[in-house]
N, C-alpha and C. Protein backbone atom coordinates (compact mmCIF):
# COMPACT_ATOMS: atom_id res chain seq x y z
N UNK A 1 -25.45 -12.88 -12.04
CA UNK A 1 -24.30 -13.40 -11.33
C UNK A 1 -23.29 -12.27 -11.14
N UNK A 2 -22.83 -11.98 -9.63
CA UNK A 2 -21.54 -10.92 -9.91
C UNK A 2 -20.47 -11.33 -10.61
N UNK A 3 -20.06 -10.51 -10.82
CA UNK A 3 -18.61 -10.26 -11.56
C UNK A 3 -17.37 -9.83 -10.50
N UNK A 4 -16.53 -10.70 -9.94
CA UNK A 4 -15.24 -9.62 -9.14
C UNK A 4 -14.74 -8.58 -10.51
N UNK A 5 -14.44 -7.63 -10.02
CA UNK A 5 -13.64 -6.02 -11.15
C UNK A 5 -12.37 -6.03 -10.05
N UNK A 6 -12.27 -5.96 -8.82
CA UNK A 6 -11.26 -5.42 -8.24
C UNK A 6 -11.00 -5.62 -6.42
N UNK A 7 -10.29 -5.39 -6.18
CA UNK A 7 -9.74 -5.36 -4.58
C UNK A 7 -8.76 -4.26 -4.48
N UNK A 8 -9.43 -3.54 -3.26
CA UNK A 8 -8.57 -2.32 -2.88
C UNK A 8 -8.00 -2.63 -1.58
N UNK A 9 -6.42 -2.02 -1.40
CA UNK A 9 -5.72 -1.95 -0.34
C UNK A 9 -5.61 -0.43 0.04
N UNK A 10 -5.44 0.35 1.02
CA UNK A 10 -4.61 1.35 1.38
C UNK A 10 -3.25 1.53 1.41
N UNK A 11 -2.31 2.54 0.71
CA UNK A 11 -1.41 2.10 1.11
C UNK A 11 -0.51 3.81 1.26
N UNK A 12 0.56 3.65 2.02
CA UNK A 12 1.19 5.24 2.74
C UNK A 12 1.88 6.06 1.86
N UNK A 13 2.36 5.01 0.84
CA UNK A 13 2.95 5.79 -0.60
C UNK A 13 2.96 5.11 -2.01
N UNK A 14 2.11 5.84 -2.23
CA UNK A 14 1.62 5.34 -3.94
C UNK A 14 2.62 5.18 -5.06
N UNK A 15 3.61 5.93 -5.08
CA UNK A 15 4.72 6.15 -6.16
C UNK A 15 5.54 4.46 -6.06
N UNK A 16 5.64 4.65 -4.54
CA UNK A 16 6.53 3.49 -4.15
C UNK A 16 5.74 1.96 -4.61
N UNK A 17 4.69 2.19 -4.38
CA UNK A 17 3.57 0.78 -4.62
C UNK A 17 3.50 0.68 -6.06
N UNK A 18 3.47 1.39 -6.61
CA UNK A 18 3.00 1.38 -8.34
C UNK A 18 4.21 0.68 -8.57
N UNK A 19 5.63 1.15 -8.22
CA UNK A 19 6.67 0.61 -8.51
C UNK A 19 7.33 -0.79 -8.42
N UNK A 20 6.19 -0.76 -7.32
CA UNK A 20 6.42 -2.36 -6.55
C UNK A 20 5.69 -2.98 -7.64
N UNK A 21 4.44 -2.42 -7.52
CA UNK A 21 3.90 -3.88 -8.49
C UNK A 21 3.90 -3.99 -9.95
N UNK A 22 4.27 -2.75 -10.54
CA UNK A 22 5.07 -2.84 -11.98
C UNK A 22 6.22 -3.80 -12.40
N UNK A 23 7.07 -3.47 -11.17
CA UNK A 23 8.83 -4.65 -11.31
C UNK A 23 8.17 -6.09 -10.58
N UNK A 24 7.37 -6.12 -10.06
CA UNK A 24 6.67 -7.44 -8.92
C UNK A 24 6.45 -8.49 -9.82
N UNK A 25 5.16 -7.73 -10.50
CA UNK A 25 3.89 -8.53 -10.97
C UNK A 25 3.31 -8.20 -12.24
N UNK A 26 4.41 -6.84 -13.08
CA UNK A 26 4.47 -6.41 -14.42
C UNK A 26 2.41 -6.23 -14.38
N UNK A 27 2.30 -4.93 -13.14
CA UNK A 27 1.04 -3.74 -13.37
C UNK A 27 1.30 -2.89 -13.87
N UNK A 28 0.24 -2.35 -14.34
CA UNK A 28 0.42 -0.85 -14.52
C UNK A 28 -0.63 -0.44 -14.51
N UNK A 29 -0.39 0.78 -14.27
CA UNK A 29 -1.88 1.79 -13.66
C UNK A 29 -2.91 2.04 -15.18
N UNK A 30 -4.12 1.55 -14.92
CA UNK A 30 -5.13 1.70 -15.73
C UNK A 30 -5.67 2.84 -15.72
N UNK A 31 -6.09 3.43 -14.14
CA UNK A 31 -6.22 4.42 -14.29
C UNK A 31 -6.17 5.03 -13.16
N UNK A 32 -6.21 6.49 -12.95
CA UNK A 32 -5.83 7.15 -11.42
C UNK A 32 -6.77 8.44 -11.58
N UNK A 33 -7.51 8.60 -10.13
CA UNK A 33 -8.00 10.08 -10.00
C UNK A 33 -7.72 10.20 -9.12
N UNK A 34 -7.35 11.54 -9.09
CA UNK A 34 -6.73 12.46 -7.48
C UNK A 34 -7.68 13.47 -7.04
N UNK A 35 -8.50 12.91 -6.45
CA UNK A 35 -9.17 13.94 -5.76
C UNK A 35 -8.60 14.58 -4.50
N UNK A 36 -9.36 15.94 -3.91
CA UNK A 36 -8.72 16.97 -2.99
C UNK A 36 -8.46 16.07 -2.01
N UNK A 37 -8.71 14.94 -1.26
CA UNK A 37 -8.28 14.48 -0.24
C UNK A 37 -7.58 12.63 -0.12
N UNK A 38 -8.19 12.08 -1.47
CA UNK A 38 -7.65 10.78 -1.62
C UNK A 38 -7.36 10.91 -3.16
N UNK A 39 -6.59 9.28 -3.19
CA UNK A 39 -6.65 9.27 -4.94
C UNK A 39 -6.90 7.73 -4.78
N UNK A 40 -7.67 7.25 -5.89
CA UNK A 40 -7.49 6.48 -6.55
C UNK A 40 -7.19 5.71 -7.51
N UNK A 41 -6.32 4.61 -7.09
CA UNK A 41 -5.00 4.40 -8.42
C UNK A 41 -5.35 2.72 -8.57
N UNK A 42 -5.78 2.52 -10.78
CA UNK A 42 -6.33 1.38 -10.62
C UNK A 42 -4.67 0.42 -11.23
N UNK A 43 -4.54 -0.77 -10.65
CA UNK A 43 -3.39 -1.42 -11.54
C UNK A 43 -3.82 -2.63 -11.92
N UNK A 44 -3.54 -2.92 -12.85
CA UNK A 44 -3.57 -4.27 -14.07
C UNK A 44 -3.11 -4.89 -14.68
N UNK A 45 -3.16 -6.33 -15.01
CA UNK A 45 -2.28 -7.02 -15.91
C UNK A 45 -2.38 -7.06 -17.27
N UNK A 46 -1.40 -7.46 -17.95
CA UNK A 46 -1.62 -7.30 -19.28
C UNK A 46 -3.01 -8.10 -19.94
N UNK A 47 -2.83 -9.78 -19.13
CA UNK A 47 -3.71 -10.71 -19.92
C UNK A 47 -4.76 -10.67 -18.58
N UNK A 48 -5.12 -9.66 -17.89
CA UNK A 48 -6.22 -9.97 -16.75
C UNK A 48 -7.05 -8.31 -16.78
N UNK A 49 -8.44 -8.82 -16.83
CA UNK A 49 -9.90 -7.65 -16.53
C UNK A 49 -9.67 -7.33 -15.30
N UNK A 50 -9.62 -8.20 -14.27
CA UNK A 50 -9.32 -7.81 -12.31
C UNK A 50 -8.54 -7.14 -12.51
N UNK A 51 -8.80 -5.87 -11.11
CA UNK A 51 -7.70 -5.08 -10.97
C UNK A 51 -7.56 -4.74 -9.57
N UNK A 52 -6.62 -4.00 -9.14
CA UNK A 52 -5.78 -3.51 -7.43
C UNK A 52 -6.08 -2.12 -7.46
N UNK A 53 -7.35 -1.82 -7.17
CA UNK A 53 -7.13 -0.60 -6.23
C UNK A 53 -6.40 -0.35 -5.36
N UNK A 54 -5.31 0.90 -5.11
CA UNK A 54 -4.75 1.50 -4.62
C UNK A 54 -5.16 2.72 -4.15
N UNK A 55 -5.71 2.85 -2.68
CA UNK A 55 -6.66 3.80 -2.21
C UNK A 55 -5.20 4.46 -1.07
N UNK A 56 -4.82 5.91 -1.78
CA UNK A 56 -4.29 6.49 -0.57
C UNK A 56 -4.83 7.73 -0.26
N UNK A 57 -4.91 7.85 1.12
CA UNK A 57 -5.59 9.00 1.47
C UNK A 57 -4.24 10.22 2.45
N UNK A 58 -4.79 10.93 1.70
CA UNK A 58 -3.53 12.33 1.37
C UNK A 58 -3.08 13.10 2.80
N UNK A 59 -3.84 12.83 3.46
CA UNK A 59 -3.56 12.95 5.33
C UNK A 59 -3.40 12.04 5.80
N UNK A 60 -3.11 10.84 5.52
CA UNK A 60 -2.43 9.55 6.05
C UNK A 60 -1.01 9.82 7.10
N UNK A 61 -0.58 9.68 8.07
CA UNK A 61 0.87 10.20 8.17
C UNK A 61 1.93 9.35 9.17
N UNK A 62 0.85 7.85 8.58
CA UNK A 62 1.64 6.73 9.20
C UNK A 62 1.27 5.62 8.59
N UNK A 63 2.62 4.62 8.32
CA UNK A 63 1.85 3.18 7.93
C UNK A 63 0.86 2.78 8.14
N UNK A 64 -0.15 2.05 7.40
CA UNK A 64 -1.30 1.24 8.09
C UNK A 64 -1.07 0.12 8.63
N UNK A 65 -2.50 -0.30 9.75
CA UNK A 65 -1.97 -1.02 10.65
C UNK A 65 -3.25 -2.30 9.91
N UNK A 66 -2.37 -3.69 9.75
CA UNK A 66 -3.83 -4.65 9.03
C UNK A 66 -4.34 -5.65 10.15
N UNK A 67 -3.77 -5.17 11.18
CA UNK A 67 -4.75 -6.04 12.15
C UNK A 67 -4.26 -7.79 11.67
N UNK A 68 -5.61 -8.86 12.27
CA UNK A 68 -5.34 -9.71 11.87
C UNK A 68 -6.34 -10.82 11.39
N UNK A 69 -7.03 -9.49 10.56
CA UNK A 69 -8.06 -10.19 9.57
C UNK A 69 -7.73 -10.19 8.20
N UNK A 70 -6.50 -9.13 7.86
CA UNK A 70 -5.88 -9.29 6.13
C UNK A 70 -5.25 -10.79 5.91
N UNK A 71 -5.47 -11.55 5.09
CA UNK A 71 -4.53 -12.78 4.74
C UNK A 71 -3.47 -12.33 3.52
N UNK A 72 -4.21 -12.25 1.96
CA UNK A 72 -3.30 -12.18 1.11
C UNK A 72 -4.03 -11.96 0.20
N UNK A 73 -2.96 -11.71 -0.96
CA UNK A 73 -3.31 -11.54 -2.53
C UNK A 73 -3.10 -12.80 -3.15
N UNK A 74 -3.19 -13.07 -3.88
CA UNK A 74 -2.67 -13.96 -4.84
C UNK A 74 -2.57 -13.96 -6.70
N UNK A 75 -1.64 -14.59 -6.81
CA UNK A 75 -1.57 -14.68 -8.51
C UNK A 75 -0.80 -15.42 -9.58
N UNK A 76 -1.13 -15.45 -10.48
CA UNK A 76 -0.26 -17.02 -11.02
C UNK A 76 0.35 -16.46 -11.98
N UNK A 77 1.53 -17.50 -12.41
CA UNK A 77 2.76 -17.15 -13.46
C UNK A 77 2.69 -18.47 -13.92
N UNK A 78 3.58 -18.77 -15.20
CA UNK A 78 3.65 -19.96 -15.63
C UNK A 78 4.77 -20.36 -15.48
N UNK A 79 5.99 -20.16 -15.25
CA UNK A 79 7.12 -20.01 -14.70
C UNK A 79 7.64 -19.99 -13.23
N UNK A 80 6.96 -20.51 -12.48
CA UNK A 80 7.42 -20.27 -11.30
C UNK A 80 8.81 -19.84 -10.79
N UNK A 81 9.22 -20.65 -10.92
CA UNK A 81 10.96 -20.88 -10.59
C UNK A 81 11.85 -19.60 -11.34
N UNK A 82 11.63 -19.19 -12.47
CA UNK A 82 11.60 -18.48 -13.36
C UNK A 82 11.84 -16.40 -12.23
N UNK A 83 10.38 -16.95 -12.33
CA UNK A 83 9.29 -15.43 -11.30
C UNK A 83 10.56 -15.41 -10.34
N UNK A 84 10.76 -16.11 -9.48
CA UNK A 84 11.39 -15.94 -8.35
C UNK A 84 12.81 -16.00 -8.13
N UNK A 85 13.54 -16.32 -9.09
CA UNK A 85 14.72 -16.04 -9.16
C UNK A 85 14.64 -14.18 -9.82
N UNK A 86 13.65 -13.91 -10.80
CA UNK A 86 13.98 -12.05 -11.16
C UNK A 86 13.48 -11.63 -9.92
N UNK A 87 12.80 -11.95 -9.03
CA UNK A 87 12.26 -11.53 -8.29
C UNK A 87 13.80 -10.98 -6.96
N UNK A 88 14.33 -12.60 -6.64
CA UNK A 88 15.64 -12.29 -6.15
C UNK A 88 16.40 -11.21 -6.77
N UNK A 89 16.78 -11.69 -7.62
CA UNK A 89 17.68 -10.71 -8.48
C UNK A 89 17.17 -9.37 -8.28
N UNK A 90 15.99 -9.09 -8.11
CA UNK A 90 15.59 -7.14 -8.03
C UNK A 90 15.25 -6.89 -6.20
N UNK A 91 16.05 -7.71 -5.79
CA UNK A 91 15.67 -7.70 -4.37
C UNK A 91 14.85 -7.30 -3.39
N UNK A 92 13.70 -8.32 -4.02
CA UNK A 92 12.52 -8.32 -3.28
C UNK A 92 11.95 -9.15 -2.36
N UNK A 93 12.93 -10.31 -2.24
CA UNK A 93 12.95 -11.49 -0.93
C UNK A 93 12.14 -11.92 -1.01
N UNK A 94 11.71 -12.67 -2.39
CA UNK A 94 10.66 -13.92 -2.41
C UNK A 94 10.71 -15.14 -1.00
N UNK A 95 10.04 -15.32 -0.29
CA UNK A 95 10.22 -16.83 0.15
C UNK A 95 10.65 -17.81 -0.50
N UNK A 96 10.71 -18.61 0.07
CA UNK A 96 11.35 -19.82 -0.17
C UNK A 96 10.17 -20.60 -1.53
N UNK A 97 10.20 -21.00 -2.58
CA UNK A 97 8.89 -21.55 -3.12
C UNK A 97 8.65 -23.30 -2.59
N UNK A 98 7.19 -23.37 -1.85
CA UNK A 98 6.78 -24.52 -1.52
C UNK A 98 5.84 -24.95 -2.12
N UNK A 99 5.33 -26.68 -1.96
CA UNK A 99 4.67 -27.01 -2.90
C UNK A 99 3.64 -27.71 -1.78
N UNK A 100 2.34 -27.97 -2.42
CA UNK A 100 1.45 -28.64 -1.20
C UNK A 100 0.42 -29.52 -2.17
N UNK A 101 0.05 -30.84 -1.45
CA UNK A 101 -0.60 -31.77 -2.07
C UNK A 101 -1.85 -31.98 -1.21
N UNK A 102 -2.99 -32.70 -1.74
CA UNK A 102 -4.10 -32.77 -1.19
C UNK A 102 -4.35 -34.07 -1.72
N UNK A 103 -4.39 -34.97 -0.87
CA UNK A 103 -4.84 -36.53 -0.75
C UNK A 103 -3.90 -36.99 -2.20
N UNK A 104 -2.55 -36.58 -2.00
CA UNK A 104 -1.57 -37.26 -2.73
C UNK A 104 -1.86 -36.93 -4.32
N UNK A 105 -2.22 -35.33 -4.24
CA UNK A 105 -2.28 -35.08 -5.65
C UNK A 105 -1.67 -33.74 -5.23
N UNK A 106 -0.52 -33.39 -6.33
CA UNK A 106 0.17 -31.92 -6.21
C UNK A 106 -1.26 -31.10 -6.24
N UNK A 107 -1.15 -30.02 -5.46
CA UNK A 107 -1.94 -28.55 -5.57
C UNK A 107 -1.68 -27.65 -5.91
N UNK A 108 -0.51 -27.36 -5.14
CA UNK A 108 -0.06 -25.79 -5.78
C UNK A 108 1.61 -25.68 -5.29
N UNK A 109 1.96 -24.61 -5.84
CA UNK A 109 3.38 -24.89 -6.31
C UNK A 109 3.48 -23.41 -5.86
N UNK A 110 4.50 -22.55 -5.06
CA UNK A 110 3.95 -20.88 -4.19
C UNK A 110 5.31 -20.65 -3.68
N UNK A 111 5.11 -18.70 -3.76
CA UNK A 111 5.94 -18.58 -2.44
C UNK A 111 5.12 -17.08 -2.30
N UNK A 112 5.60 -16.47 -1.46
CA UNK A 112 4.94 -15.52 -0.91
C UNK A 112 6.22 -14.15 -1.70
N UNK A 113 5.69 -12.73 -1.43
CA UNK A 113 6.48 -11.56 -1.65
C UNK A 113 5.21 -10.17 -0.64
N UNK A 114 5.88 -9.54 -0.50
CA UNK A 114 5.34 -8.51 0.69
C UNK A 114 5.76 -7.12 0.17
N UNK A 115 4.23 -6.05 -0.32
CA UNK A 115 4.70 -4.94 -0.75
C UNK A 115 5.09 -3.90 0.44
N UNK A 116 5.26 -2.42 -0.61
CA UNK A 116 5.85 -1.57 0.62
C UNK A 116 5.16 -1.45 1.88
N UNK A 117 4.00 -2.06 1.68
CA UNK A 117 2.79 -1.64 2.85
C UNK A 117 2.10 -2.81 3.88
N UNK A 118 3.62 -3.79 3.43
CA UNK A 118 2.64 -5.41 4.47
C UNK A 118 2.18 -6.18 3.58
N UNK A 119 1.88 -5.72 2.98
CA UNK A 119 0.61 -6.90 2.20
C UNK A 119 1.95 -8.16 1.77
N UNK A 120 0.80 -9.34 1.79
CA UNK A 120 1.42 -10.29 1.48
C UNK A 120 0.93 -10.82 0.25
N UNK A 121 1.48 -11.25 -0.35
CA UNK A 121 1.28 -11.27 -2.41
C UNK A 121 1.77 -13.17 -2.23
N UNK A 122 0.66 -14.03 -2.86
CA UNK A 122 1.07 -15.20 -2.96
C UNK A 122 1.34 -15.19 -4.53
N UNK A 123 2.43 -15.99 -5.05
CA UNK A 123 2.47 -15.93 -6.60
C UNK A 123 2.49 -17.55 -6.38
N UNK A 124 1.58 -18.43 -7.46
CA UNK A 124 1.35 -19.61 -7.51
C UNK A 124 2.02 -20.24 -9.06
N UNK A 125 2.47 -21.15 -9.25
CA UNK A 125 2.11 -21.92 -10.31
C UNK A 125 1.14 -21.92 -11.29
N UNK A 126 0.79 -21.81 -12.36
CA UNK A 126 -0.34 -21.44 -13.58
C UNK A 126 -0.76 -22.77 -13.47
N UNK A 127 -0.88 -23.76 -12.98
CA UNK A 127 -1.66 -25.09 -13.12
C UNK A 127 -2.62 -25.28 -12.24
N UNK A 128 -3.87 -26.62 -12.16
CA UNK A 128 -4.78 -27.19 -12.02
C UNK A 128 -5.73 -26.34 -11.95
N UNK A 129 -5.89 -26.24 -10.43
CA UNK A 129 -7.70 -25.08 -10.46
C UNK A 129 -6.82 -23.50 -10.15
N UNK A 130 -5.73 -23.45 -10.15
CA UNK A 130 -4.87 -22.01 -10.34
C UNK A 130 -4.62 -22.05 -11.92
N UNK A 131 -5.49 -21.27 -12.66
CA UNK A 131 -5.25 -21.26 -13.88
C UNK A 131 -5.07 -19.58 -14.34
């Protein structure tokens, strides 16, 4: 059976991204190699094996463009309400948090956050099949 290990994004500046998702989503880099023309930079959670490749390539010399096949990340907190007020507070312009039901049973409890590079980061509620 596979195992997911990871998902990689590109992104135009690494310093800035590490930073993002250290104060974001409390990562930190597991591990990083810099080779002569790219690096790769791994980030992780404290209580999670998955990790975010961070693939930047060193002649890059413009934002990337994600088209409109990227959707999102996602990830859960137990605190919602919590998440998104520090989140305000370090001014990172959480959305609004919404909640969505499926045949009259709560589902998920969300708001969205967007790193330096586009990406869109869903942070969910720690309950039902989001565990």
């Amino acid at each position: 059976m596979a195992k997911p290990i990871h998902s990689m994004i590109r992104v135009f500046n690494p310093e800035k991204s590490i930073s993002f998702y250290k104060l974001a989503l409390g990562m930190h880099v597991e591990a990083r190699f810099d080779f002569a023309n790219f690096s790769l930079i791994y980030l992780r959670g404290e209580d999670n094996v998955f990790e975010l490749e961070l693939t930047y390539n060193h002649d890059q010399n413009a934002p990337y463009e994600h088209g409109n096949a990227y959707g999102h990340l996602a990830v859960t907190v137990d605190d919602l309400e919590q998440h998104h007020q520090f989140l305000l507070d370090s001014g990172l312009s959480p959305t609004d948090i919404k909640t969505m039901s499926y045949e009259n049973t709560p589902m998920a409890s969300f708001f969205f956050i967007t790193d330096p590079d586009g990406y869109k980061i869903e942070v969910l509620k720690r309950f039902g099949r989001f565990l």
